[in-house]
N, C-alpha and C. Protein backbone atom coordinates (compact mmCIF):
# COMPACT_ATOMS: atom_id res chain seq x y z
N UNK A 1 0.83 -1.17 0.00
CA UNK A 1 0.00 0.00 0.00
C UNK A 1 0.88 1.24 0.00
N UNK A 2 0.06 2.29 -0.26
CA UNK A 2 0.70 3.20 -0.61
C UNK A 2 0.05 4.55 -0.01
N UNK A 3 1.23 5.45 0.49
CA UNK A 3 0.03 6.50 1.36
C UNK A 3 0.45 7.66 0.49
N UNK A 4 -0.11 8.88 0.20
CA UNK A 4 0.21 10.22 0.16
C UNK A 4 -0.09 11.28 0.95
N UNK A 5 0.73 11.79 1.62
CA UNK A 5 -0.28 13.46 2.10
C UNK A 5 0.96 14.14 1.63
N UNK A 6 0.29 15.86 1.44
CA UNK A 6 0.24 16.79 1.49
C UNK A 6 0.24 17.90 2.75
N UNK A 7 1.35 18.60 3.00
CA UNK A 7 1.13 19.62 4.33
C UNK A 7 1.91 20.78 4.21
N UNK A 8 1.48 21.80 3.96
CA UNK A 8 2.14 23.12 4.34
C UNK A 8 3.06 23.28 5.09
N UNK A 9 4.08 23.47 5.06
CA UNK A 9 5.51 23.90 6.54
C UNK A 9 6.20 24.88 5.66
N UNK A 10 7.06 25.20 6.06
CA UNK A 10 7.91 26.61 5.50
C UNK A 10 8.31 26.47 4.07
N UNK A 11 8.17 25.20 3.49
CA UNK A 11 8.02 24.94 2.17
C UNK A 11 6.99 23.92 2.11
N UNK A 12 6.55 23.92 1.31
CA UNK A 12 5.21 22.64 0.60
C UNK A 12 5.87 21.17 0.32
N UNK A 13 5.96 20.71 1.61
CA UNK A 13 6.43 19.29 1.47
C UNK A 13 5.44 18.29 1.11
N UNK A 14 5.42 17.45 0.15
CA UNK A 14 4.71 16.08 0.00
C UNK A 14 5.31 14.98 0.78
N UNK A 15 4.09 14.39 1.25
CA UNK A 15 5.11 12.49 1.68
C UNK A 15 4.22 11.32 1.15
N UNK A 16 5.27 10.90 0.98
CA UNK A 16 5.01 9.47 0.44
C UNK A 16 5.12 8.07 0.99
N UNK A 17 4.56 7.05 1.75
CA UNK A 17 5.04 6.09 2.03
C UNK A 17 4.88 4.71 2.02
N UNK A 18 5.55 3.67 1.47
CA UNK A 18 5.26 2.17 1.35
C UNK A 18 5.83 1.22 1.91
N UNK A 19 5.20 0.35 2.26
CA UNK A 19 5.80 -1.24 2.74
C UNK A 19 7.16 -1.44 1.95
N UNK A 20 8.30 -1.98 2.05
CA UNK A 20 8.90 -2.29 1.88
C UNK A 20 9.20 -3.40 0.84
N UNK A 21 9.11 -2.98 0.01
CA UNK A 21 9.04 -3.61 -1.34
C UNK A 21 9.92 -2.98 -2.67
N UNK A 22 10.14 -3.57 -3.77
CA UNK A 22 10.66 -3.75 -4.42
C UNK A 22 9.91 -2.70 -5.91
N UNK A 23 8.96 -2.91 -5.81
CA UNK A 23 7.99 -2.56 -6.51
C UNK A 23 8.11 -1.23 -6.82
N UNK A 24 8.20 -0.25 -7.36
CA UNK A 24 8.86 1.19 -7.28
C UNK A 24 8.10 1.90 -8.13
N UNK A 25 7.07 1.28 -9.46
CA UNK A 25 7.15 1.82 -10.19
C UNK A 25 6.21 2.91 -10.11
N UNK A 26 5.04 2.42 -9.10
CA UNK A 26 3.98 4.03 -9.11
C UNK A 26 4.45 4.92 -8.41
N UNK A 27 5.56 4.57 -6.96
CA UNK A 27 6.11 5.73 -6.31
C UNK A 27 7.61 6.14 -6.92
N UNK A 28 7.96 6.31 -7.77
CA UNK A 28 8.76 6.76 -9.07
C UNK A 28 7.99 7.57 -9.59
N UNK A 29 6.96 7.35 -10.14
CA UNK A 29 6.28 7.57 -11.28
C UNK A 29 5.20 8.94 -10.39
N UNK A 30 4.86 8.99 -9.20
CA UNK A 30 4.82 9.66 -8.44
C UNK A 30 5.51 11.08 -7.87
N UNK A 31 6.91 10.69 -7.70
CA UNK A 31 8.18 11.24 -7.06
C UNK A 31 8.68 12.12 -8.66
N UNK A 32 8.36 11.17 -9.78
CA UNK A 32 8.70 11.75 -10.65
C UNK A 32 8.06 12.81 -11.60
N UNK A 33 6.61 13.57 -11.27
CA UNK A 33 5.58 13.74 -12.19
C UNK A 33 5.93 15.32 -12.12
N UNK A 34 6.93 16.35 -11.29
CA UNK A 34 7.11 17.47 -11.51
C UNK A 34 8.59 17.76 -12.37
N UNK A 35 9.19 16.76 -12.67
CA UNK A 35 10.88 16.82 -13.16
C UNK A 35 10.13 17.06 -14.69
N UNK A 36 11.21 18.13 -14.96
CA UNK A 36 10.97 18.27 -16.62
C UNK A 36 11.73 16.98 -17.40
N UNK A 37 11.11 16.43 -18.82
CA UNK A 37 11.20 14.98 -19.56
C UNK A 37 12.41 14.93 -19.49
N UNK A 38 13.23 16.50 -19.80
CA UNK A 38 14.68 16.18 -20.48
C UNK A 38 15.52 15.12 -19.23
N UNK A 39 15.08 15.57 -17.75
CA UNK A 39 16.05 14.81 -16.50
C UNK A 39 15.31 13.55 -16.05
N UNK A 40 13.82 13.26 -16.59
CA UNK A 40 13.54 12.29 -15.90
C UNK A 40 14.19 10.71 -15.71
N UNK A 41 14.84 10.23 -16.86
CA UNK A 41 15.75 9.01 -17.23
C UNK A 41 16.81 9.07 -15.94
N UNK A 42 17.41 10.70 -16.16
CA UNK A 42 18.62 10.29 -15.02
C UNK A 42 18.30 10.12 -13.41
N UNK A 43 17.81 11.33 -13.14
CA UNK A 43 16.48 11.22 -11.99
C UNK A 43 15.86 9.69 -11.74
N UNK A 44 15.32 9.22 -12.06
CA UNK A 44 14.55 8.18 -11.90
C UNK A 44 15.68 6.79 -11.87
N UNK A 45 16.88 6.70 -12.25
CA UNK A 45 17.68 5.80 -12.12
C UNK A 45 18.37 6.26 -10.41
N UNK A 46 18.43 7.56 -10.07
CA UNK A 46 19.21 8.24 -8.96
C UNK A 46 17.97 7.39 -8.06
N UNK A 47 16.96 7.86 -8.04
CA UNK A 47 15.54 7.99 -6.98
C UNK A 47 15.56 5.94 -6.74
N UNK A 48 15.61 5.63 -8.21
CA UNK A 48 15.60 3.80 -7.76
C UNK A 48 16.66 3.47 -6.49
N UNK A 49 17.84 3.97 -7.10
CA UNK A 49 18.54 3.38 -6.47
C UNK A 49 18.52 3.72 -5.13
N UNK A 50 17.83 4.83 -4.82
CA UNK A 50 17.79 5.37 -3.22
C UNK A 50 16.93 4.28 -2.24
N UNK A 51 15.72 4.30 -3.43
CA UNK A 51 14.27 3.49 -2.72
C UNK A 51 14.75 2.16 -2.21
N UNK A 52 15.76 1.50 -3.54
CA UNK A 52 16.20 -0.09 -3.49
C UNK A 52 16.69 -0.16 -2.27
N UNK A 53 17.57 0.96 -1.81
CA UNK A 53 18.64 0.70 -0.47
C UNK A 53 18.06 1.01 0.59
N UNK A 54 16.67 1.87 0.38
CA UNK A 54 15.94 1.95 2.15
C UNK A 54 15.58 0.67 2.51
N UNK A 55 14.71 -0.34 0.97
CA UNK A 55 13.67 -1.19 1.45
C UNK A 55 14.69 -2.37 1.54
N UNK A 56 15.37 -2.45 0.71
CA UNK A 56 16.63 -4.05 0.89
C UNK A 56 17.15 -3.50 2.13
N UNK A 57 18.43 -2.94 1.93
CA UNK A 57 19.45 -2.68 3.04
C UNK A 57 18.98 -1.72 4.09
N UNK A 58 18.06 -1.16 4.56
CA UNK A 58 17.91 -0.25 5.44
C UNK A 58 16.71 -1.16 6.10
N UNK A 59 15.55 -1.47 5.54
CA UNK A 59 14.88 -2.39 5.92
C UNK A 59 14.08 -3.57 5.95
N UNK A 60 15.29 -4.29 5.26
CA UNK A 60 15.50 -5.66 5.15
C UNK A 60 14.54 -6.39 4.01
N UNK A 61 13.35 -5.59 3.28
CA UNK A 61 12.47 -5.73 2.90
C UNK A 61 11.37 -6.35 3.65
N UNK A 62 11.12 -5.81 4.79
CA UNK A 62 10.29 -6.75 5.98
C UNK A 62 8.78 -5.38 5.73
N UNK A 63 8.23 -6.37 5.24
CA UNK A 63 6.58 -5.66 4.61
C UNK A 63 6.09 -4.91 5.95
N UNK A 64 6.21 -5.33 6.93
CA UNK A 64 6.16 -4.35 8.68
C UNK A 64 6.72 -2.99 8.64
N UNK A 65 7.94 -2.72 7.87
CA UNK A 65 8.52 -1.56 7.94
C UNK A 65 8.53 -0.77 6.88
N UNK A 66 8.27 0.62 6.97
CA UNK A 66 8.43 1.20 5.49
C UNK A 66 9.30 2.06 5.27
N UNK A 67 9.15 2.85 4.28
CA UNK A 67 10.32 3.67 3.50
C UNK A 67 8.94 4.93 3.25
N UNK A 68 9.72 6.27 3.74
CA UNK A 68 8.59 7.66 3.66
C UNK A 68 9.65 8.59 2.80
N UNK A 69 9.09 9.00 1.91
CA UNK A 69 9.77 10.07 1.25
C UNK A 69 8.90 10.95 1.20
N UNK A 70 9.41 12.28 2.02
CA UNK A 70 9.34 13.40 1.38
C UNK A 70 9.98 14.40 0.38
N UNK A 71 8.85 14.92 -0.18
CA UNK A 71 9.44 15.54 -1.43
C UNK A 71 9.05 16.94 -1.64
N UNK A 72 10.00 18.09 -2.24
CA UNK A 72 9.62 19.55 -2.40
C UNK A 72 10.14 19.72 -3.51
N UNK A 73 9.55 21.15 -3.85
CA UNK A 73 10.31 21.97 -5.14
C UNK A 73 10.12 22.95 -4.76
N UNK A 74 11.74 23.95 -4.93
CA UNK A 74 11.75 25.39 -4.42
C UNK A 74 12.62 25.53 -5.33
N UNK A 75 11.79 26.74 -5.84
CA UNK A 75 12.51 27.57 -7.54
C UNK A 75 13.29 26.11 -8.45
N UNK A 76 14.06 26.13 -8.57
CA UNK A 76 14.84 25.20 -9.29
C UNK A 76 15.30 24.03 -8.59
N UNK A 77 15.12 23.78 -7.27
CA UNK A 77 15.85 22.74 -6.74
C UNK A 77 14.85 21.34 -5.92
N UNK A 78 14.81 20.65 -6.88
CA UNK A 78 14.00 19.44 -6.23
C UNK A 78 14.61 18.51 -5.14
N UNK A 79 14.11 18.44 -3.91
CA UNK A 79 14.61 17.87 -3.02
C UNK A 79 13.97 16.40 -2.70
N UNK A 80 14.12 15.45 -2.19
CA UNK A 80 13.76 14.04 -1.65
C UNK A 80 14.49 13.96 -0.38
N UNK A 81 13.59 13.09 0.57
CA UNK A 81 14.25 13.10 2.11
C UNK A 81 13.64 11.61 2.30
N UNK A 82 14.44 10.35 1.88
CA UNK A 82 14.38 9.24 1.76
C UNK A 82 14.88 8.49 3.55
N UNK A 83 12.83 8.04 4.52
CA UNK A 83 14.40 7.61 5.56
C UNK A 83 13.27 5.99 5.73
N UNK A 84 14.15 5.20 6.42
CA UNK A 84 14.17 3.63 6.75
C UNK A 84 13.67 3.46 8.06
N UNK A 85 13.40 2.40 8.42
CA UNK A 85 13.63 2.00 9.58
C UNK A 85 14.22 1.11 10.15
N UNK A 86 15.31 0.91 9.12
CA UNK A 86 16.52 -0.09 9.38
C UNK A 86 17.48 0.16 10.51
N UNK A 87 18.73 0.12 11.11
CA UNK A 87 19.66 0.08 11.63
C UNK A 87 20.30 1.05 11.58
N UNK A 88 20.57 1.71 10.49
CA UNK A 88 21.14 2.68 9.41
C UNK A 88 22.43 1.68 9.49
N UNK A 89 23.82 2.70 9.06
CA UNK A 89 25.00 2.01 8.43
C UNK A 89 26.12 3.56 8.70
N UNK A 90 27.44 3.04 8.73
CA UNK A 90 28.01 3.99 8.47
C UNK A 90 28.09 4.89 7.32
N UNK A 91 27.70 6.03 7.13
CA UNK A 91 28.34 6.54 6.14
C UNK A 91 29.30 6.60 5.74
N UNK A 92 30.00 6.40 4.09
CA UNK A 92 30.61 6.18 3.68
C UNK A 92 31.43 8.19 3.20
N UNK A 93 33.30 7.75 3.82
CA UNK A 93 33.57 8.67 3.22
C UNK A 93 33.90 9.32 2.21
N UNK A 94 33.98 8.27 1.40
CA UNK A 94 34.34 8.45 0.08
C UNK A 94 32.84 7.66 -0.80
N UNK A 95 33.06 7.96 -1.93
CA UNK A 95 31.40 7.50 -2.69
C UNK A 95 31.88 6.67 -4.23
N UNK A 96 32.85 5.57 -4.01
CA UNK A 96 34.11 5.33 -4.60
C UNK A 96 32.92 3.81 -4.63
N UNK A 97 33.07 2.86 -6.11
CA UNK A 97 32.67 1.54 -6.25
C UNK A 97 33.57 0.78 -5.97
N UNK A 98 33.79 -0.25 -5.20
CA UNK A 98 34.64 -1.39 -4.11
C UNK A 98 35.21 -2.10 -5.52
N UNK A 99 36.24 -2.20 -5.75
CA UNK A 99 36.90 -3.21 -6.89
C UNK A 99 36.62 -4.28 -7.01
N UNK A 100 36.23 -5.35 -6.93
CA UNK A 100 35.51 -6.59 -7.51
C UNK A 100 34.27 -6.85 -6.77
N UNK A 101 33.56 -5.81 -6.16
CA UNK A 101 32.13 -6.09 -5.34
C UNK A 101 31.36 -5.48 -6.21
N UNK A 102 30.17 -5.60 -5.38
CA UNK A 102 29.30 -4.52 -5.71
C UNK A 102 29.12 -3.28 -5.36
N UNK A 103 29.63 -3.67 -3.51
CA UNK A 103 29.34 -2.80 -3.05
C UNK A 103 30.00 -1.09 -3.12
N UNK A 104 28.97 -0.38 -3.17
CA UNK A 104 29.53 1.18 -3.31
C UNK A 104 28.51 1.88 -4.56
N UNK A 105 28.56 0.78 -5.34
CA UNK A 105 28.34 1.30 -7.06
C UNK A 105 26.94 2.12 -6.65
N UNK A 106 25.92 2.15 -5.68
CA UNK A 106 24.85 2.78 -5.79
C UNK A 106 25.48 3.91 -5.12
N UNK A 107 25.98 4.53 -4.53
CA UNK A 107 26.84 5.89 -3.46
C UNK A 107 26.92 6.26 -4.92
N UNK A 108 27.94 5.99 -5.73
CA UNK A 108 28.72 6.36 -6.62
C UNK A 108 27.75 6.92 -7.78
N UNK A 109 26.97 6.11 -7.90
CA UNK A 109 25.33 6.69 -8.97
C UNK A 109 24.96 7.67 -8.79
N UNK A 110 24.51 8.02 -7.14
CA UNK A 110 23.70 9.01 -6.27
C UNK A 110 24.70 9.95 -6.47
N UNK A 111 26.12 10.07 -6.53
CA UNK A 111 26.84 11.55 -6.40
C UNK A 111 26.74 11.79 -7.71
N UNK A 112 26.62 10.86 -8.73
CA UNK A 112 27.03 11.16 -9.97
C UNK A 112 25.89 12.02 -10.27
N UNK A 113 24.73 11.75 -10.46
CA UNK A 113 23.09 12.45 -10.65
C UNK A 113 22.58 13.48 -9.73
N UNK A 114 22.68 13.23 -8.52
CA UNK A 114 21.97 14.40 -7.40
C UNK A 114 23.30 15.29 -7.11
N UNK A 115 22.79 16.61 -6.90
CA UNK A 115 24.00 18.10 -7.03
C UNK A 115 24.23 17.81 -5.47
N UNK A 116 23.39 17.20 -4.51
CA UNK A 116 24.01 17.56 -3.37
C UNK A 116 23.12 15.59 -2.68
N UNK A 117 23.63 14.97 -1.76
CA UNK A 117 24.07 14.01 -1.17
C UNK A 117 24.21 13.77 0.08
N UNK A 118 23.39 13.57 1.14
CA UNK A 118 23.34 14.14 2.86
C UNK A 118 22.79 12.81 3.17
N UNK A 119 23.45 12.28 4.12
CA UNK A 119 22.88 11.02 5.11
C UNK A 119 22.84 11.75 6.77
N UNK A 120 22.14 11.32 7.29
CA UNK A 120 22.20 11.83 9.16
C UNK A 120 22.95 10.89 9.69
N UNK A 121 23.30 11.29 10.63
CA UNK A 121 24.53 10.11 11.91
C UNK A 121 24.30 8.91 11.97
N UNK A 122 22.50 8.98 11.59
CA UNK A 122 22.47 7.30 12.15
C UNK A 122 22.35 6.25 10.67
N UNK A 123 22.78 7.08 9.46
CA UNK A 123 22.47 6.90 8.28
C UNK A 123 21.33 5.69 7.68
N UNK A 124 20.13 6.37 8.54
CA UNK A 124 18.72 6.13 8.64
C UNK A 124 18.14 6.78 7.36
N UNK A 125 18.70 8.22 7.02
CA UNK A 125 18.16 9.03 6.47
C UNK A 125 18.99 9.42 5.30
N UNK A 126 18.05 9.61 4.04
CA UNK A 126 19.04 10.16 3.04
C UNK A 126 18.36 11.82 2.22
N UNK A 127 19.17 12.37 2.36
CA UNK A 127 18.59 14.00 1.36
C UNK A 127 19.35 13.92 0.42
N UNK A 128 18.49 13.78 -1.07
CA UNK A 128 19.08 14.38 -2.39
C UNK A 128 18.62 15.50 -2.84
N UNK A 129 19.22 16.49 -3.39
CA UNK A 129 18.73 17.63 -4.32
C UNK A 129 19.24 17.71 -5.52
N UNK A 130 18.53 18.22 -6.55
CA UNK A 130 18.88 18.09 -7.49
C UNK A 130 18.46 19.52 -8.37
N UNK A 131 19.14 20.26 -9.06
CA UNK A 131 18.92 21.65 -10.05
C UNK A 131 18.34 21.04 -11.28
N UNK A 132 17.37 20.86 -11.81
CA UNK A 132 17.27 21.05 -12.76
C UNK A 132 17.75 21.80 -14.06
N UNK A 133 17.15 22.94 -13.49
CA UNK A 133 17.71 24.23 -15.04
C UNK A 133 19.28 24.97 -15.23
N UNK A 134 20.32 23.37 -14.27
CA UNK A 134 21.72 23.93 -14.13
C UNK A 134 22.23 24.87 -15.05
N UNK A 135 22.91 25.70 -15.53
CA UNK A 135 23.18 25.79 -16.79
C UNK A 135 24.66 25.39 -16.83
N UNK A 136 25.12 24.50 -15.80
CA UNK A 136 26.77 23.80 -16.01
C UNK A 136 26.17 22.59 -16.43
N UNK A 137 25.47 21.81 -16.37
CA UNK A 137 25.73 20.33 -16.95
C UNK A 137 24.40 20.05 -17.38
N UNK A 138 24.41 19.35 -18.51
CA UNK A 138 23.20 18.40 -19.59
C UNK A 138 22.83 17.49 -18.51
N UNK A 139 21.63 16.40 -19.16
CA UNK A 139 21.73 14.96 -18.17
C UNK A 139 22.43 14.40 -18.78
N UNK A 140 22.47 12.97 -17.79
CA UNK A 140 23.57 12.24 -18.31
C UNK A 140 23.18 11.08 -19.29
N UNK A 141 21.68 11.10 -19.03
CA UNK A 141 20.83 10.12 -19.95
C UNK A 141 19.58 10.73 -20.03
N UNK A 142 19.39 10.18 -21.64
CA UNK A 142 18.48 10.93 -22.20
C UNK A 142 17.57 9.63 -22.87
């Protein structure tokens, strides 16, 4: 299931939240319905990979726990505030893919696509932002 509200605070935050699942495609498709066409491809590969790591690795995919994103837009800068109810994990200081693992390659996605990259202490929580109308860089997929 799937919740939405809407609430006024010092910016117009939306939230979003689901069971812990795999399933991504209406809350994507959701998360994604204010990004202009040209960023949605890159966006929407950034936003997967966020969702994949609350509901696998943050919370275990255990249908009991969910994953809430809130989401804003102020002037040019779309924000997401992706948090778990997993364990969290250390944050990582570097955002570097591990040489014959896997692990890292999603850190490394997320810096590559979102302009800015924020976990909290208990790295429960993740903030991406992202500029749209940069005028330093194209997307990276189109």
């Amino acid at each position: 299931m799937i919740a939405v509200s809407s609430r006024p605070v010092k910016r117009h935050w939306n939230t979003v939240s689901f069971a812990s699942t795999l399933y991504l495609i209406p809350v994507l498709d959701l998360l994604l319905a204010e990004i202009p066409n040209r960023w949605k491809a890159e966006i929407r590969l950034g936003l997967q990979e966020a969702l994949v790591n609350a509901a696998k690795h943050g919370n275990a995919l255990d249908p009991s726990k969910t994953v809430l994103v809130r989401f804003s837009v102020v002037a040019n800068q779309h924000w997401w505030v992706i948090s778990d109810q997993g364990a969290g994990f250390n944050t990582p200081e570097e955002a570097l893919p591990c040489d014959e693992q896997e692990c890292g390659r999603g850190m490394y996605i997320l810096h590559q696509i979102f302009d800015q990259v924020q976990w909290n202490h208990q790295g429960t929580e993740l903030r991406l932002c992202k500029c749209v109308r940069s005028p330093y860089r194209l997307p990276l997929l189109t």
